[in-house]
Protein backbone atom coordinates (compact mmCIF):
# COMPACT_ATOMS: atom_id res chain seq x y z
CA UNK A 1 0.00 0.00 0.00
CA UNK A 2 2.89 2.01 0.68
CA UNK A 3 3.78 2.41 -2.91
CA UNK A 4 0.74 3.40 -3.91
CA UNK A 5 0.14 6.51 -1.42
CA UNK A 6 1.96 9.14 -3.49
CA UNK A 7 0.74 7.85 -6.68
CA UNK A 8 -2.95 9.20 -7.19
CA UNK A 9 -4.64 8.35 -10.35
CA UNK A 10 -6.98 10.80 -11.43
CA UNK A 11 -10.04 9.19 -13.54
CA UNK A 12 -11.61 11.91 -15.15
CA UNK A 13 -14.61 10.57 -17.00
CA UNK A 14 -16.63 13.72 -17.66
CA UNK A 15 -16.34 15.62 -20.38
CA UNK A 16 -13.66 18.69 -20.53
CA UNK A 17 -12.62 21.60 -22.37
CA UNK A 18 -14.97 21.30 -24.97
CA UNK A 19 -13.43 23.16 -28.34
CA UNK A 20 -15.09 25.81 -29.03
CA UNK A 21 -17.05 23.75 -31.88
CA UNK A 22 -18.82 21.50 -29.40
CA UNK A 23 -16.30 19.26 -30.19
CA UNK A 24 -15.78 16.62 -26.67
CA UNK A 25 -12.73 15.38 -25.38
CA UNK A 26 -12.31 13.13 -22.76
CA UNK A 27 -9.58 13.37 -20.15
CA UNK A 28 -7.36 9.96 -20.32
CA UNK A 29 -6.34 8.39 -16.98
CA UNK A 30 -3.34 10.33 -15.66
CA UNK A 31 -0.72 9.30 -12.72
CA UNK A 32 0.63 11.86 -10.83
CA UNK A 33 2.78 12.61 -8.14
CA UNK A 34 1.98 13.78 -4.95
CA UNK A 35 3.01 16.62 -4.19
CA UNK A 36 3.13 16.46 0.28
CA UNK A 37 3.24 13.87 3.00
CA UNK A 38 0.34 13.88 5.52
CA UNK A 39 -1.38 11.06 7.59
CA UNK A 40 -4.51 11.72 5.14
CA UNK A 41 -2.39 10.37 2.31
CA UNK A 42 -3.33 6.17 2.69
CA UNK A 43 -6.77 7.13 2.49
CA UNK A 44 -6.60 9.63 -0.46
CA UNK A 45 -4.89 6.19 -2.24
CA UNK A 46 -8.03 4.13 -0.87
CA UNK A 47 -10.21 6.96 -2.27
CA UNK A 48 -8.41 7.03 -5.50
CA UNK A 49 -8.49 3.13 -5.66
CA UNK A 50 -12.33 3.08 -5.35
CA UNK A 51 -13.00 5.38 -7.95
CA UNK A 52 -10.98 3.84 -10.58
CA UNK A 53 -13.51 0.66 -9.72
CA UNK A 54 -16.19 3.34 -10.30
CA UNK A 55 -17.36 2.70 -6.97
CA UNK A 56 -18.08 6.15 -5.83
CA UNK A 57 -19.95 5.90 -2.61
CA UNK A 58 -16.89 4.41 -1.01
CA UNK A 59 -14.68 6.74 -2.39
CA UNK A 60 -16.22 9.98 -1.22
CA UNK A 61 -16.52 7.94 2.44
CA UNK A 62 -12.28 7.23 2.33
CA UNK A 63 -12.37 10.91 0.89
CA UNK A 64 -14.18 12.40 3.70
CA UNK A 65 -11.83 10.37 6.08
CA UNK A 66 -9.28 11.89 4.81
CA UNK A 67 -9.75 15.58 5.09
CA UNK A 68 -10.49 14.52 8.77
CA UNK A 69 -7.91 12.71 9.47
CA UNK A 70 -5.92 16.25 7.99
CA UNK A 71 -8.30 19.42 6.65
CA UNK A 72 -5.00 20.73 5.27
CA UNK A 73 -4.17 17.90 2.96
CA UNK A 74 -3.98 19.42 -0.42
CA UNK A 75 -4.56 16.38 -2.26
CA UNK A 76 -7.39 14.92 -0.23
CA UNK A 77 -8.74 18.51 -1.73
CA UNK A 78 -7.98 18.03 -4.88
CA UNK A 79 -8.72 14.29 -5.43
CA UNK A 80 -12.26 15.16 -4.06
CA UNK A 81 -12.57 17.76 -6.03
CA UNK A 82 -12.10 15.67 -8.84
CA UNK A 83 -14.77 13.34 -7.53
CA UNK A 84 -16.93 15.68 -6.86
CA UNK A 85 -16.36 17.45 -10.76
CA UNK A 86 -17.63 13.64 -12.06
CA UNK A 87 -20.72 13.35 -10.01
CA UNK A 88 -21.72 16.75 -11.08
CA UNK A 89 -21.46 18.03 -7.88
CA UNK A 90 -20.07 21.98 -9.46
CA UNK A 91 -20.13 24.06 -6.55
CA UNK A 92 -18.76 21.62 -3.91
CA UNK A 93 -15.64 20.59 -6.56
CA UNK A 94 -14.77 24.75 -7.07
CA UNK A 95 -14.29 25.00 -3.54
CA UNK A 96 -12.26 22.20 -3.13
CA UNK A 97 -10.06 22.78 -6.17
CA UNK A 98 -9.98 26.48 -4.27
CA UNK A 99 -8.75 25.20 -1.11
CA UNK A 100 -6.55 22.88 -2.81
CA UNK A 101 -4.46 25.38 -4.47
CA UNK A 102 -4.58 27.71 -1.31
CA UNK A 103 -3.17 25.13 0.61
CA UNK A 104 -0.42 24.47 -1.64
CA UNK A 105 0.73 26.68 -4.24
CA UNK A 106 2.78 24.29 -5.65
CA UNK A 107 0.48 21.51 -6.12
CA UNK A 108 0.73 21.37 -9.79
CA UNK A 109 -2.09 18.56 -10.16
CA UNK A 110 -4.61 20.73 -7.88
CA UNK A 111 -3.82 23.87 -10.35
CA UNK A 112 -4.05 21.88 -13.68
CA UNK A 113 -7.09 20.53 -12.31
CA UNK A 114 -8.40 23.50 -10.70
CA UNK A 115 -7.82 25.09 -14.30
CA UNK A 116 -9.96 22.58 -16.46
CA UNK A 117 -12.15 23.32 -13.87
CA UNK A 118 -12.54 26.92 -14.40
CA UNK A 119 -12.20 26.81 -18.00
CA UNK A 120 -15.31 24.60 -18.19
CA UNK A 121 -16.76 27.57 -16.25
CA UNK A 122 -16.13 30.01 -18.73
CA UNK A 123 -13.12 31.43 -16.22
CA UNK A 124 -10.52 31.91 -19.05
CA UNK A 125 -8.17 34.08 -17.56
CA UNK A 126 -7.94 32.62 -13.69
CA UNK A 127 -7.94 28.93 -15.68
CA UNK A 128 -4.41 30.22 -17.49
CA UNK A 129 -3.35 31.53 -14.80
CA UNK A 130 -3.62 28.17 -12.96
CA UNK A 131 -2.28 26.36 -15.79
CA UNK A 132 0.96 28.39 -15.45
CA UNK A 133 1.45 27.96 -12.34
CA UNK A 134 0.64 23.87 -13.06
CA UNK A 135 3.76 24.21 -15.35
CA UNK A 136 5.94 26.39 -13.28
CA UNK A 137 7.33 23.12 -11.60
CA UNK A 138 10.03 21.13 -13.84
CA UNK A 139 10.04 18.01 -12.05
CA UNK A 140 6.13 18.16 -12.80
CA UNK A 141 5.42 14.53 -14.62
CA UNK A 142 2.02 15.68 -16.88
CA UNK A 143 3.84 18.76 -17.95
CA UNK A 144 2.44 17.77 -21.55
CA UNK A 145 -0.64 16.88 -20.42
CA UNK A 146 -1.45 20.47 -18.77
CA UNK A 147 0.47 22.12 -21.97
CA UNK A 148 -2.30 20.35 -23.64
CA UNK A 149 -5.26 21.04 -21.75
CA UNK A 150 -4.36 25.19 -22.20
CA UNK A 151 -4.49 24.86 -25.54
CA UNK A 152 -8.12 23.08 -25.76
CA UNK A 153 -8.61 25.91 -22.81
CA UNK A 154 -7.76 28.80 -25.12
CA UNK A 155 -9.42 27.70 -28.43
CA UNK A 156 -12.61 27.35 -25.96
CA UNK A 157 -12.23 30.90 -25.43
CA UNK A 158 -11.86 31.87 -29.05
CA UNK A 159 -8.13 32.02 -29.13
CA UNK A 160 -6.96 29.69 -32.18
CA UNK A 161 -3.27 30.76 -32.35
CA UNK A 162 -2.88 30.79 -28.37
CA UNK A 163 -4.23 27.50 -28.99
CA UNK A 164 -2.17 26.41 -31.71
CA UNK A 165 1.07 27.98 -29.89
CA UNK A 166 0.47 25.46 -26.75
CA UNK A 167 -0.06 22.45 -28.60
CA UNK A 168 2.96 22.83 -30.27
CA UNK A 169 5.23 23.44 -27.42
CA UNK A 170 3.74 20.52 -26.11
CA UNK A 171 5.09 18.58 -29.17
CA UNK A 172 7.94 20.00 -29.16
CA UNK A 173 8.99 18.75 -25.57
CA UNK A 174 6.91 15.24 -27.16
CA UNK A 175 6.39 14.91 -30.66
CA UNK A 176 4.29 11.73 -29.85
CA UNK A 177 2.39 12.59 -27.37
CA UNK A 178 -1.31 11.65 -28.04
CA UNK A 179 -3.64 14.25 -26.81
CA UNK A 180 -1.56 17.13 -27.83
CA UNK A 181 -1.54 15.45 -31.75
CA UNK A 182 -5.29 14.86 -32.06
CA UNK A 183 -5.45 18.18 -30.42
CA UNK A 184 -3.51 19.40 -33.35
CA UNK A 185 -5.44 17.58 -35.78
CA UNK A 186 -8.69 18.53 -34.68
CA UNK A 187 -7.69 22.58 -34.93
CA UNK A 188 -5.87 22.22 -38.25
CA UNK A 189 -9.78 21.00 -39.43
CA UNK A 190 -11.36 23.90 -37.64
CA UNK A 191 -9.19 25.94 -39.41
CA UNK A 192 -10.08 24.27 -42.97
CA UNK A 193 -6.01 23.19 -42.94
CA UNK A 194 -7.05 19.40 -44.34
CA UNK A 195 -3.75 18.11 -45.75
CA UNK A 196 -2.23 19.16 -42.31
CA UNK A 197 -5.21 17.75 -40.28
CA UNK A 198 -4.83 14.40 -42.54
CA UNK A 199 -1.24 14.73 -41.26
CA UNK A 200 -1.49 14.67 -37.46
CA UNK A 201 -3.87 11.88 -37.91
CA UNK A 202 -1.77 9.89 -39.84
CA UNK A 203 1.04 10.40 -37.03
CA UNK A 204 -1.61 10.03 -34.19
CA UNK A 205 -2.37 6.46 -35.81
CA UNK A 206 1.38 5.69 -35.75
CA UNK A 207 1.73 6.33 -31.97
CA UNK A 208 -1.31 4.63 -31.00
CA UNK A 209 -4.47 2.34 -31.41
CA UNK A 210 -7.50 4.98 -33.01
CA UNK A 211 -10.21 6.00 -31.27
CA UNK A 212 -13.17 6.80 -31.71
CA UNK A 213 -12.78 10.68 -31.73
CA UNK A 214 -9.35 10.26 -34.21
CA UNK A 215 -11.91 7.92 -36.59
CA UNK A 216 -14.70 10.66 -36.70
CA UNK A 217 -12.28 13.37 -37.26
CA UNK A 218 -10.96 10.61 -40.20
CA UNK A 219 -14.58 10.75 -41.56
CA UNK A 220 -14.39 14.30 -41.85
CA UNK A 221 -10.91 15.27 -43.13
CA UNK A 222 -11.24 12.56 -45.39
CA UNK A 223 -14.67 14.19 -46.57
CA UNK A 224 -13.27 17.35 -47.11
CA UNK A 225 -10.38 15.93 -49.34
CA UNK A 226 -12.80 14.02 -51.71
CA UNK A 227 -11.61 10.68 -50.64
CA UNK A 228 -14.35 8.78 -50.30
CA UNK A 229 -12.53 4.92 -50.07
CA UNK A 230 -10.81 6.57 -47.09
CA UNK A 231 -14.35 7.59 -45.88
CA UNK A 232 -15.94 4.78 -45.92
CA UNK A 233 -13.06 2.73 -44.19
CA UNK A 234 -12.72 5.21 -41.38
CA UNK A 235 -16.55 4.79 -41.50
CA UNK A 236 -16.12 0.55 -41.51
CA UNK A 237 -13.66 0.75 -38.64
CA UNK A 238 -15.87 3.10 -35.88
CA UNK A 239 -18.93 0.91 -36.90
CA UNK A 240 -17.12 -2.53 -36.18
CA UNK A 241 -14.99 -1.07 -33.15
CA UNK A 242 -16.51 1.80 -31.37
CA UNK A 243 -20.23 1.01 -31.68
CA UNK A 244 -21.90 2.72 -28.76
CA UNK A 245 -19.75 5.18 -28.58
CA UNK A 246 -21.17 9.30 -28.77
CA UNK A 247 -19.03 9.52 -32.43
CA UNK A 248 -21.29 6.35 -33.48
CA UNK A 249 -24.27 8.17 -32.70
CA UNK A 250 -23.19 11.75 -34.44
CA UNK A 251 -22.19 9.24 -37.33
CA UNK A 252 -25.69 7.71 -37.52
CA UNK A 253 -27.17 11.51 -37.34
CA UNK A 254 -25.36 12.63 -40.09
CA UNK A 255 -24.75 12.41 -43.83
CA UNK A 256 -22.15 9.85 -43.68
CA UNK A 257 -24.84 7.21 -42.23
CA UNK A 258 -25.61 5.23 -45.66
């Protein structure tokens, strides 16, 4: 259990930082590092443990435990927060993000967090400002991840370049890193840039498995570029491989649906 207590993976299953297109992205599973020691810390693990079994109930009891067992834990704050954020619960996760952050400054998971948080509220400049100070620390292990999620933050505001200009520093510390390519892709189609857009996705495909957000994207780039056979086999592959997921239902709503 030991090993375990400073590692705190943070299942994010609710949708975030929607592009400004209505466009949804889902937050992968991230591990992080802690970022303090406190008694509270075995049960924030528990907490975390729970939730990735999706069994909610028990993790908001371990979570609760903790912040008694220490009220100035900033991750018992934070991972409750996060929690809270999934069961819808708005008002309770601001204030612990808020506390979080107050607590310690340096947290860089409570201030990434904290900033998705805020950005989904329509908070765009306190959400940057968080995400800055989520990359202030080098030893910070979802640097890329946070690079990222400013990016997806500032095109939600209206901000393409901003946007652009994050994503690629993000590639430039990881030219494979996942979210920051479909990212990429995904804004080089906003911005009617196909052949580039057909690019990312081709590397995206290199690095990993699709999904079913890089195969809907496919549909559409492909669209755009008048290539039809390449349509209908990004259109073959969500059908057999993604079939109740949300881009399976937009497919079946729209024109590509024959």
């Amino acid at each position: 259990m030991e090993k375990k207590v400073f590692r705190l993976v943070l299942v994010c299953l609710t949708l975030l930082l929607c592009a400004c297109q209505g466009q949804q992205i889902k937050e992968e599973t991230q591990v992080l590092k802690g970022t303090e020691k406190s008694p509270a810390d075995v049960y924030v693990s528990l907490g975390v443990e729970y939730m990735k079994r999706g069994m909610y109930d028990v993790a908001l009891e371990k979570l609760n435990l903790a912040l008694r067992t220490d009220s100035s834990s900033s991750n018992a704050h934070n991972v409750i927060a996060v929690l809270y954020d999934q069961l819808g619960e708005k008002a309770l996760a601001g204030r612990h993000y808020e506390k979080a952050v107050a607590l310690t400054p340096s947290n860089s998971s409570a201030n990434n967090n904290y900033a998705r948080y805020l950005c989904a509220q329509d908070e765009f400049l306190l959400a940057e400002k968080h995400f800055a100070k989520a990359l202030e620390n080098p030893l910070y292990r979802s640097r890329l991840m946070a690079l990222t999620n400013a990016g997806t933050c500032a095109w939600r505001a209206g901000e393409l370049d901003k946007a652009e200009n994050y994503y690629r520093t993000a590639l430039q510390r990881n030219k494979q890193y996942p979210g920051a390519v479909l990212q990429m892709a995904k804004l080089k189609f906003e911005r009617k840039n196909y052949l580039s857009a057909r690019g990312y996705l081709k590397r995206l495909k290199a690095i990993k498995k699709s999904n079913s957000a890089s195969l809907w994207l496919g549909i559409q780039v492909e669209d755009k570029l008048n290539n039809q056979n390449a349509v209908s086999s990004y259109v073959l592959e969500l059908r057999q491989l993604f079939p109740d997921s949300h881009e399976m239902t937009l497919l079946e709503k729209s024109k590509f649906n024959r």
